[in-house]
C-alpha atoms as a PDB file:
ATOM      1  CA  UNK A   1    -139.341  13.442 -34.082  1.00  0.00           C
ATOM      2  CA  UNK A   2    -136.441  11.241 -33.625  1.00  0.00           C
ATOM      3  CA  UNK A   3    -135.043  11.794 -37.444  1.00  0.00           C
ATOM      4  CA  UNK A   4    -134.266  15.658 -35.856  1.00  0.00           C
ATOM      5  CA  UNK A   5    -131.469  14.659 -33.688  1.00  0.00           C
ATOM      6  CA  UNK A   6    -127.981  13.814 -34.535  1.00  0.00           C
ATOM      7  CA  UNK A   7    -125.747  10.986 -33.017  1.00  0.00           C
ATOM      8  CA  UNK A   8    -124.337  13.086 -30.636  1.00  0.00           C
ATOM      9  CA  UNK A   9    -127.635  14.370 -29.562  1.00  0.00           C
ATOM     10  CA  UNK A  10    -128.900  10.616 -29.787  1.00  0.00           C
ATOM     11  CA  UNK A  11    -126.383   9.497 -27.346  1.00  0.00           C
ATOM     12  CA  UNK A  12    -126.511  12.411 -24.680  1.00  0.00           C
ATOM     13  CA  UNK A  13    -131.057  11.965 -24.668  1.00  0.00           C
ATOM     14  CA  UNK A  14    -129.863   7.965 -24.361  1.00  0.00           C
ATOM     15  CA  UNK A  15    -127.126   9.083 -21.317  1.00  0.00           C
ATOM     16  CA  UNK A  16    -128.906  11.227 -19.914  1.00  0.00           C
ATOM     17  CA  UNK A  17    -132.480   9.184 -19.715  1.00  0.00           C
ATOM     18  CA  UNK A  18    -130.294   6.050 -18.057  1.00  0.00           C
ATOM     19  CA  UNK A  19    -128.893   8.241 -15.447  1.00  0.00           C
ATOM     20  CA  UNK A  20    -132.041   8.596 -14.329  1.00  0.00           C
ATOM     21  CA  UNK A  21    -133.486   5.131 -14.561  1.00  0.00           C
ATOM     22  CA  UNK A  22    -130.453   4.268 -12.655  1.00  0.00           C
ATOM     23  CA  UNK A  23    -131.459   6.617  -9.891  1.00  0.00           C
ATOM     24  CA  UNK A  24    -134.961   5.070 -10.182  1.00  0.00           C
ATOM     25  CA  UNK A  25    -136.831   7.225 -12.417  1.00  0.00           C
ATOM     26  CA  UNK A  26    -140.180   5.519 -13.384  1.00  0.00           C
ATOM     27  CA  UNK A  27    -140.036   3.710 -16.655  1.00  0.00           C
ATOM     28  CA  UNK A  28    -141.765   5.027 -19.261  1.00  0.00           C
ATOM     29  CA  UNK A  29    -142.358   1.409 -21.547  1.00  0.00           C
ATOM     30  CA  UNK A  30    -142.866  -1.948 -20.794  1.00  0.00           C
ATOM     31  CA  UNK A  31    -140.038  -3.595 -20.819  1.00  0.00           C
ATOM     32  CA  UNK A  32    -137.798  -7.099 -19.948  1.00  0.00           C
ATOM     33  CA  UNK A  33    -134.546  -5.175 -19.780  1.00  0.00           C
ATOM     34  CA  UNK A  34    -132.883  -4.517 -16.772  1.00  0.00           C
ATOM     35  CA  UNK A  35    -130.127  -2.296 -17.622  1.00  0.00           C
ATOM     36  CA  UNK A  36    -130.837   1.489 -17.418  1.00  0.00           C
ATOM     37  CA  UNK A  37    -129.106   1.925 -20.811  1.00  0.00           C
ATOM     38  CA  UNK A  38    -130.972  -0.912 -22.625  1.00  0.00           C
ATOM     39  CA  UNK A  39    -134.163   0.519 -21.431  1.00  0.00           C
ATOM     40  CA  UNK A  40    -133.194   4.239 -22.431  1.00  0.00           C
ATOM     41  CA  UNK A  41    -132.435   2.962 -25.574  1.00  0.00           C
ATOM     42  CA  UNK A  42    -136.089   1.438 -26.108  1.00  0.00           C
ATOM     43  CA  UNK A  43    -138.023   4.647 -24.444  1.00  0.00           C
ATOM     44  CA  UNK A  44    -136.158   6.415 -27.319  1.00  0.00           C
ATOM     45  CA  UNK A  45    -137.024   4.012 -29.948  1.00  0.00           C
ATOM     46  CA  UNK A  46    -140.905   4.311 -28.431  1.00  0.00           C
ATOM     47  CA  UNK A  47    -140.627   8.328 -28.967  1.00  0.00           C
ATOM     48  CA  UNK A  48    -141.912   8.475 -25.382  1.00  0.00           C
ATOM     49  CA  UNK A  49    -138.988  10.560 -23.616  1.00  0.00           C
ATOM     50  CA  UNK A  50    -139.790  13.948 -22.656  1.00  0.00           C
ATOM     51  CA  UNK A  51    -136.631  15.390 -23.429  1.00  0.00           C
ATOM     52  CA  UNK A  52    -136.317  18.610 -25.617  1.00  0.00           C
ATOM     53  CA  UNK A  53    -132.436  19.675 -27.702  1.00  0.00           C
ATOM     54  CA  UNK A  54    -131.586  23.744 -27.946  1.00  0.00           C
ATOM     55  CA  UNK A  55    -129.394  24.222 -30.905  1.00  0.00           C
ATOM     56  CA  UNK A  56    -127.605  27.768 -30.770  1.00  0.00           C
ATOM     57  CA  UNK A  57    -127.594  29.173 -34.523  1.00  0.00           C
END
């Protein structure tokens, strides 16, 4: 699933996933991190986010 997305869309799931954590979202994996970004970053390396990308064609 992740080979679908581009950098750009990489980065905004990855943004987007540590605003929340840093609002206090539940984490998904377990993790030692504390930074919301760090742990973004490994949710999306786990394939767990729920997050879905609209492409206009």
């Amino acid at each position: 699933m992740r080979g679908e997305y581009n950098r750009y869309e990489k980065a905004r799931i990855i943004g987007a996933r540590a605003l929340q954590v840093s609002y206090g979202a539940p984490v998904l994996v377990d993790t030692d991190q504390t930074e919301p970004i760090l742990i973004a970053a490994e949710e999306y390396d786990a394939d767990v986010l729920p997050f879905t990308v609209r492409r206009e064609q």
